[in-house]
C-alpha atoms as a PDB file:
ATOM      1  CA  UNK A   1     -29.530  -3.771 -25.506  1.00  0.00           C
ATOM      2  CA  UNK A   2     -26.385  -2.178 -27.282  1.00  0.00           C
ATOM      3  CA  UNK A   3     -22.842  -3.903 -25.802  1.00  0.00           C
ATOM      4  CA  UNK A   4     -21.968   0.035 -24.713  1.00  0.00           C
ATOM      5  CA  UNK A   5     -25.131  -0.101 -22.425  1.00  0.00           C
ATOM      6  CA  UNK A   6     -23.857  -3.136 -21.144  1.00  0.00           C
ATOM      7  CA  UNK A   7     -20.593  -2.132 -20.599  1.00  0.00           C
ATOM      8  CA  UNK A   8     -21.149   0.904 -19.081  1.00  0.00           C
ATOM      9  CA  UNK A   9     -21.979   0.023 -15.465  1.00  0.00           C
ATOM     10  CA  UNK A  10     -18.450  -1.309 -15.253  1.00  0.00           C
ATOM     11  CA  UNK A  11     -17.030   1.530 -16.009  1.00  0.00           C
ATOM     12  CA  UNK A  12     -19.192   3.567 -13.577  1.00  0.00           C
ATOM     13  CA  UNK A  13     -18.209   0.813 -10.808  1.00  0.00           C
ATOM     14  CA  UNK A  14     -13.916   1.489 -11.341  1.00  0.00           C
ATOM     15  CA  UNK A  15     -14.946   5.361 -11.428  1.00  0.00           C
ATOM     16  CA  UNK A  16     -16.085   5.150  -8.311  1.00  0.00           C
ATOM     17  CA  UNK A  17     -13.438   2.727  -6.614  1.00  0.00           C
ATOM     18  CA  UNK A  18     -10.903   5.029  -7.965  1.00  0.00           C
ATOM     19  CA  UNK A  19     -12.237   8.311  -7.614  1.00  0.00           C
ATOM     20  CA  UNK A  20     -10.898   9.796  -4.211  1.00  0.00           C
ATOM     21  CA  UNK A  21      -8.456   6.962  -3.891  1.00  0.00           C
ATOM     22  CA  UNK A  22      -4.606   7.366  -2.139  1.00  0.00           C
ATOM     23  CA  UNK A  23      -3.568   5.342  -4.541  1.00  0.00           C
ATOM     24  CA  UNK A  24      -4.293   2.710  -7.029  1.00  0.00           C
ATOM     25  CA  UNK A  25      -1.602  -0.277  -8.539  1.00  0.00           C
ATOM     26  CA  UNK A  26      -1.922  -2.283 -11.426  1.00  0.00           C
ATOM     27  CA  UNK A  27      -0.798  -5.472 -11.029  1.00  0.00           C
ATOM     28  CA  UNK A  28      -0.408  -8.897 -13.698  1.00  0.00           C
ATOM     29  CA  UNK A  29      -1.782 -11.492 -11.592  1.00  0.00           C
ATOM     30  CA  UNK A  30      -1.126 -14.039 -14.771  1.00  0.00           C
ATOM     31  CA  UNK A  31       0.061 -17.262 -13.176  1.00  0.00           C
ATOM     32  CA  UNK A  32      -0.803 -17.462  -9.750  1.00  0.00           C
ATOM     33  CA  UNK A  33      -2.931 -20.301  -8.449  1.00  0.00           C
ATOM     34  CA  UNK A  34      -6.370 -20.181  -7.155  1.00  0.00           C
ATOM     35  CA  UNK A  35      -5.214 -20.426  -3.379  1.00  0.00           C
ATOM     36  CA  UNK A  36      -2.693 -18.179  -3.849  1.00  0.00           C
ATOM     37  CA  UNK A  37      -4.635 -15.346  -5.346  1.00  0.00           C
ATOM     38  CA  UNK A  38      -7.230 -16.772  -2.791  1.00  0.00           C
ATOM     39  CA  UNK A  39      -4.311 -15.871  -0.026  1.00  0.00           C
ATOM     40  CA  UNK A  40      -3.684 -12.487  -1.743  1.00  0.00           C
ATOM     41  CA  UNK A  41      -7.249 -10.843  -1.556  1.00  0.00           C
ATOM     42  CA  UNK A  42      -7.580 -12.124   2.158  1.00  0.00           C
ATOM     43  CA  UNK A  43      -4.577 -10.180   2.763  1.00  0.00           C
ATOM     44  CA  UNK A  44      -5.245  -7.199   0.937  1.00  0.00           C
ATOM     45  CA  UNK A  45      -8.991  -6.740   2.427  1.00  0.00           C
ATOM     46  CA  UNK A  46      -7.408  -7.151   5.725  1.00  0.00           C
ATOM     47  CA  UNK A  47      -5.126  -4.050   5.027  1.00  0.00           C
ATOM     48  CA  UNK A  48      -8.181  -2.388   4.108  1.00  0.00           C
ATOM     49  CA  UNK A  49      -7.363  -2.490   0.246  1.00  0.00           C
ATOM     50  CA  UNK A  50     -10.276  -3.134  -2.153  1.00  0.00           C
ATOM     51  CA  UNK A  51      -8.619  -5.944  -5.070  1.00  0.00           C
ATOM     52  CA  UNK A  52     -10.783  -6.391  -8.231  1.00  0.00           C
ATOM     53  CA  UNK A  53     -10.087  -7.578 -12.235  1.00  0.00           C
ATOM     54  CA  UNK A  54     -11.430  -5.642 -14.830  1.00  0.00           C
ATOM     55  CA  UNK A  55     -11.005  -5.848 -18.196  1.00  0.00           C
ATOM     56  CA  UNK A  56      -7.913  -3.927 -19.614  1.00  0.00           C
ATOM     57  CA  UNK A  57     -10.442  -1.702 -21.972  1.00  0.00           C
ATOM     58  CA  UNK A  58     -13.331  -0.927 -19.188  1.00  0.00           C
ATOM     59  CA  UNK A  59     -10.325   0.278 -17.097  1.00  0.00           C
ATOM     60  CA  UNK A  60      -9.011   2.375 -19.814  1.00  0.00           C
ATOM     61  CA  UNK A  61     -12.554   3.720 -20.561  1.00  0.00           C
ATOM     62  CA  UNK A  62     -12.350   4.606 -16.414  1.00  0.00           C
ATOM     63  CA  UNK A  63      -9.022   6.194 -16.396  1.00  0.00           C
ATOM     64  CA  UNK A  64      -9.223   8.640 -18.916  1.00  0.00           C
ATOM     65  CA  UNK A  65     -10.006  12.059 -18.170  1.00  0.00           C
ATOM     66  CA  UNK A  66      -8.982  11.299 -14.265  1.00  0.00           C
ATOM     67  CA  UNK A  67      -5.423  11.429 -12.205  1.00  0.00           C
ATOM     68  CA  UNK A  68      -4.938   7.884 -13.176  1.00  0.00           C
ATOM     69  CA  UNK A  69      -5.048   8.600 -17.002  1.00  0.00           C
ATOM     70  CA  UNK A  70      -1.058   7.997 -16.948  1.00  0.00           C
ATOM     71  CA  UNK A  71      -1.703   3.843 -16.266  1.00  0.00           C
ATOM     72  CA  UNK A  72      -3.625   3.556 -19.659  1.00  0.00           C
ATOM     73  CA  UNK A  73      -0.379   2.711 -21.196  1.00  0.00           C
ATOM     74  CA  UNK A  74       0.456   0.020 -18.772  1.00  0.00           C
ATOM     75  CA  UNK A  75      -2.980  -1.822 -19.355  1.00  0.00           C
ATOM     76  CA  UNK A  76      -1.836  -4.993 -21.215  1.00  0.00           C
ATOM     77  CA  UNK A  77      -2.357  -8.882 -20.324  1.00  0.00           C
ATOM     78  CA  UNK A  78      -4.169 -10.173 -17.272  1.00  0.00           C
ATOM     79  CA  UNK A  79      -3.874  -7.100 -15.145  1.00  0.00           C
ATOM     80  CA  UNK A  80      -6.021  -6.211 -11.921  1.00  0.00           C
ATOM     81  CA  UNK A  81      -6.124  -3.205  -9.714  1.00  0.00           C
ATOM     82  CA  UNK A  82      -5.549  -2.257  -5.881  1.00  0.00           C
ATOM     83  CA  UNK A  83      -7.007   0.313  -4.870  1.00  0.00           C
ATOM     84  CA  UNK A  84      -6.954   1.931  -1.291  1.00  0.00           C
ATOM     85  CA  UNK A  85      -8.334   5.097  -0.049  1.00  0.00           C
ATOM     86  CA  UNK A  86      -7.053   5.727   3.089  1.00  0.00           C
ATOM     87  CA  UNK A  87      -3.359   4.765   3.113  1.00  0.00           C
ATOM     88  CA  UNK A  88      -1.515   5.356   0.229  1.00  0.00           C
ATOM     89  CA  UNK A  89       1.287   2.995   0.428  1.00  0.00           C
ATOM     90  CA  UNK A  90      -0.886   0.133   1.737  1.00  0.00           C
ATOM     91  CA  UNK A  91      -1.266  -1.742  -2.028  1.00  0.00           C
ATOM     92  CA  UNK A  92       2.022  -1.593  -3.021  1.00  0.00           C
ATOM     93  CA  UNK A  93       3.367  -2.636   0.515  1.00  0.00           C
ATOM     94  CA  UNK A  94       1.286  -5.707   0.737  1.00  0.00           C
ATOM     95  CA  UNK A  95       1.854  -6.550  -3.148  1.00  0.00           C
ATOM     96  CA  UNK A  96       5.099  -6.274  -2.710  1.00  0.00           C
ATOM     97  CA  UNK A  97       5.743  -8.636  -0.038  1.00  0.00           C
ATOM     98  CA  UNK A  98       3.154 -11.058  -1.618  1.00  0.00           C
ATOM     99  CA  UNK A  99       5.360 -11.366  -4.396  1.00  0.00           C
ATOM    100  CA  UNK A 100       8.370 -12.527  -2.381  1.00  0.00           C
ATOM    101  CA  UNK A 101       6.261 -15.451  -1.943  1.00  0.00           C
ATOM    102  CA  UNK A 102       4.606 -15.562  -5.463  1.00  0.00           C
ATOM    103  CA  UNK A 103       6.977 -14.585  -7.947  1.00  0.00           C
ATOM    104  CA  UNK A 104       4.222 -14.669 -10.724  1.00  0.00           C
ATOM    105  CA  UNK A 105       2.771 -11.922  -9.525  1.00  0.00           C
ATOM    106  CA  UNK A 106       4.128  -8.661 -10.968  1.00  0.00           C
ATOM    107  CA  UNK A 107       3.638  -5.119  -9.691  1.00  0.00           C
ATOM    108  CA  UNK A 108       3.214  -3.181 -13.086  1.00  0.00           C
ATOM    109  CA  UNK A 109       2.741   0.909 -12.284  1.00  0.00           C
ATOM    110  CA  UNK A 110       0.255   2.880  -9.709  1.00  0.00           C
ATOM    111  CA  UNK A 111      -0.859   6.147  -9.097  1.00  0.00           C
ATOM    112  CA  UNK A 112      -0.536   7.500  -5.369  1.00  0.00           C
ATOM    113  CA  UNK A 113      -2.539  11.390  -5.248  1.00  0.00           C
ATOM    114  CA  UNK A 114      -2.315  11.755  -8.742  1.00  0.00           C
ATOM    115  CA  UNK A 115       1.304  10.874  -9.528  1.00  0.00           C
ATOM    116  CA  UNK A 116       2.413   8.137 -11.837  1.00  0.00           C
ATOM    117  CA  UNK A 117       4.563   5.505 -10.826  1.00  0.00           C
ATOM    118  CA  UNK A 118       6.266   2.883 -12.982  1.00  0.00           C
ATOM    119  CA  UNK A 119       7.271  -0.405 -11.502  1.00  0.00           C
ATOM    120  CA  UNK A 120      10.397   0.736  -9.458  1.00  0.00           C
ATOM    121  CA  UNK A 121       8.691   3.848  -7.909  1.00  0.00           C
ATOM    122  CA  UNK A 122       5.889   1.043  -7.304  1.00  0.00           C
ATOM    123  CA  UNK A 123       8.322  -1.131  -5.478  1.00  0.00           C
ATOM    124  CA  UNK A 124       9.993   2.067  -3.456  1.00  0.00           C
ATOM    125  CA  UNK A 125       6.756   3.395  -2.479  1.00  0.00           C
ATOM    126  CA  UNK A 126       6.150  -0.394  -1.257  1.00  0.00           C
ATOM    127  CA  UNK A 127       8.858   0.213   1.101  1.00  0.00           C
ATOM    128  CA  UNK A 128       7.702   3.250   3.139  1.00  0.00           C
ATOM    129  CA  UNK A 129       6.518   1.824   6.288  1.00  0.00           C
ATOM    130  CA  UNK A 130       2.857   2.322   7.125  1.00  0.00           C
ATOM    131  CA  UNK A 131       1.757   5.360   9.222  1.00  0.00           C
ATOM    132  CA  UNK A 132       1.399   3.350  12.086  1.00  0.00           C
ATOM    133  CA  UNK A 133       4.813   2.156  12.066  1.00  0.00           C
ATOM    134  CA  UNK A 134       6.054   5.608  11.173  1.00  0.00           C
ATOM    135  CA  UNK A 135       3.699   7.284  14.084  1.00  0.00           C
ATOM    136  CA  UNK A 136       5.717   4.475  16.239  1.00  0.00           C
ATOM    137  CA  UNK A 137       9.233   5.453  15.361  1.00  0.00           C
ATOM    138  CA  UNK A 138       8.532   8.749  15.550  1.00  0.00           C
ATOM    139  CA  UNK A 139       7.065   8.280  19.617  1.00  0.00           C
ATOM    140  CA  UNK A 140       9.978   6.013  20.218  1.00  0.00           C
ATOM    141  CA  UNK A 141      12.373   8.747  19.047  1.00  0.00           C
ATOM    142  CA  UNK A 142      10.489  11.599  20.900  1.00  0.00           C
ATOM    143  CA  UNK A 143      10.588   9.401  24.197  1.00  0.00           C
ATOM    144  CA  UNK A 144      14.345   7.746  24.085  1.00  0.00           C
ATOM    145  CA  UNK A 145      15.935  10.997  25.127  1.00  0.00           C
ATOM    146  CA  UNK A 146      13.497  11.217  28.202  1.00  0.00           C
ATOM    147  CA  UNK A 147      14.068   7.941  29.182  1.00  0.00           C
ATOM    148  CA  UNK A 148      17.944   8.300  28.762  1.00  0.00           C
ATOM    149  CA  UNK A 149      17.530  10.930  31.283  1.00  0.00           C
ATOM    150  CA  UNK A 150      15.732   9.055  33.745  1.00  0.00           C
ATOM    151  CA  UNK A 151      17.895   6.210  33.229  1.00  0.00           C
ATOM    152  CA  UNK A 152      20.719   8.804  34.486  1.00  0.00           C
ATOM    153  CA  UNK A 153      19.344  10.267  37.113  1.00  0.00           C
ATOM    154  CA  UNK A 154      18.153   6.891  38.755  1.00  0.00           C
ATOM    155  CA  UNK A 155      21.828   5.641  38.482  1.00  0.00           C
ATOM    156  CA  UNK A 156      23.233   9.208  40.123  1.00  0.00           C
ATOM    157  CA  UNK A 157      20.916   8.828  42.971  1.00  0.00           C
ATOM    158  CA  UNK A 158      21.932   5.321  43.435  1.00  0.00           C
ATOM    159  CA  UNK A 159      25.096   6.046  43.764  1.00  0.00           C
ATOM    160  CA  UNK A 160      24.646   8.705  46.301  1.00  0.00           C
ATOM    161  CA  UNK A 161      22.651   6.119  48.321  1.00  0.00           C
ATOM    162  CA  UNK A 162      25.237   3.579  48.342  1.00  0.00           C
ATOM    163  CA  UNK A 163      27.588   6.607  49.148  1.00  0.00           C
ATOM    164  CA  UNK A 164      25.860   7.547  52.059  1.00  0.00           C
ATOM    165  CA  UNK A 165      24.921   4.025  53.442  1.00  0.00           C
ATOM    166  CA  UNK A 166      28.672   3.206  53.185  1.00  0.00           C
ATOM    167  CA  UNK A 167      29.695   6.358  55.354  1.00  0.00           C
END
């Protein structure tokens, strides 16, 4: 069997992980330790992110022709991918804060719907909160004037009760 025959289910495989993704990071994982990267893919399958290493050619061979053609010219070293497809900030965001705690690991570009991101739009897309947190401000913003008015009005009619019970 030809080496392109044999090659060419792993390209099919990152095709699929990446086609209808939110977004997808490249990351050099060169230098971590087995429990840390062990640490690392516990965390990212828990955020519902799907963490693999491919070969910096196969993912090439993948990218082209797709939204994420722009990483091809990041693809150098020991490099893996994070790819989610339902939250779009959820690899950088847990990357990110894995690497305060790993400094060997190095967020190198992504692609979030289609748009390339070097390594400081990598790290500012890692700080957009989730959508739950965002849903949660935006609930707690909606419901502080409310309860600032109920807050009032409690206090008015206690004072009118203290008002009349002194009379």
């Amino acid at each position: 069997m030809a080496k392109v025959e044999l090659k060419k289910p792993v390209v099919e495989e990152i095709s699929s992980v990446i086609a209808d993704a939110a977004s997808v990071v490249i990351v050099n994982y060169s230098g971590l330790t087995v429990e840390q990267d062990t640490q690392l893919r516990k965390s990212l399958r828990e955020a519902g992110v799907t963490y693999k290493v491919y070969k910096n050619t196969m993912m090439n061979f993948a990218f082209k022709d797709t939204p994420c053609e722009a990483l091809c010219k990041d693809l150098e070293g020991t490099n893996a991918i994070a790819v989610s497809k339902d939250d779009a900030t959820a690899p950088a965001r847990v990357l990110a804060k894995f690497a305060k705690t790993a400094p060997k690991l190095e967020l190198v570009s992504g692609c979030v719907e289609g748009v390339y991101y070097d390594k400081a739009g990598v790290e500012a897309l890692a700080a957009v909160p989730s959508r739950e947190e965002l849903l949660g401000k935006l609930l707690g913003s909606i419901q502080s004037p409310i309860t600032n008015f109920a807050r009032v009005l409690s206090q008015i009619a206690e004072s009118k009760g203290e008002t009349a019970a002194a009379e």
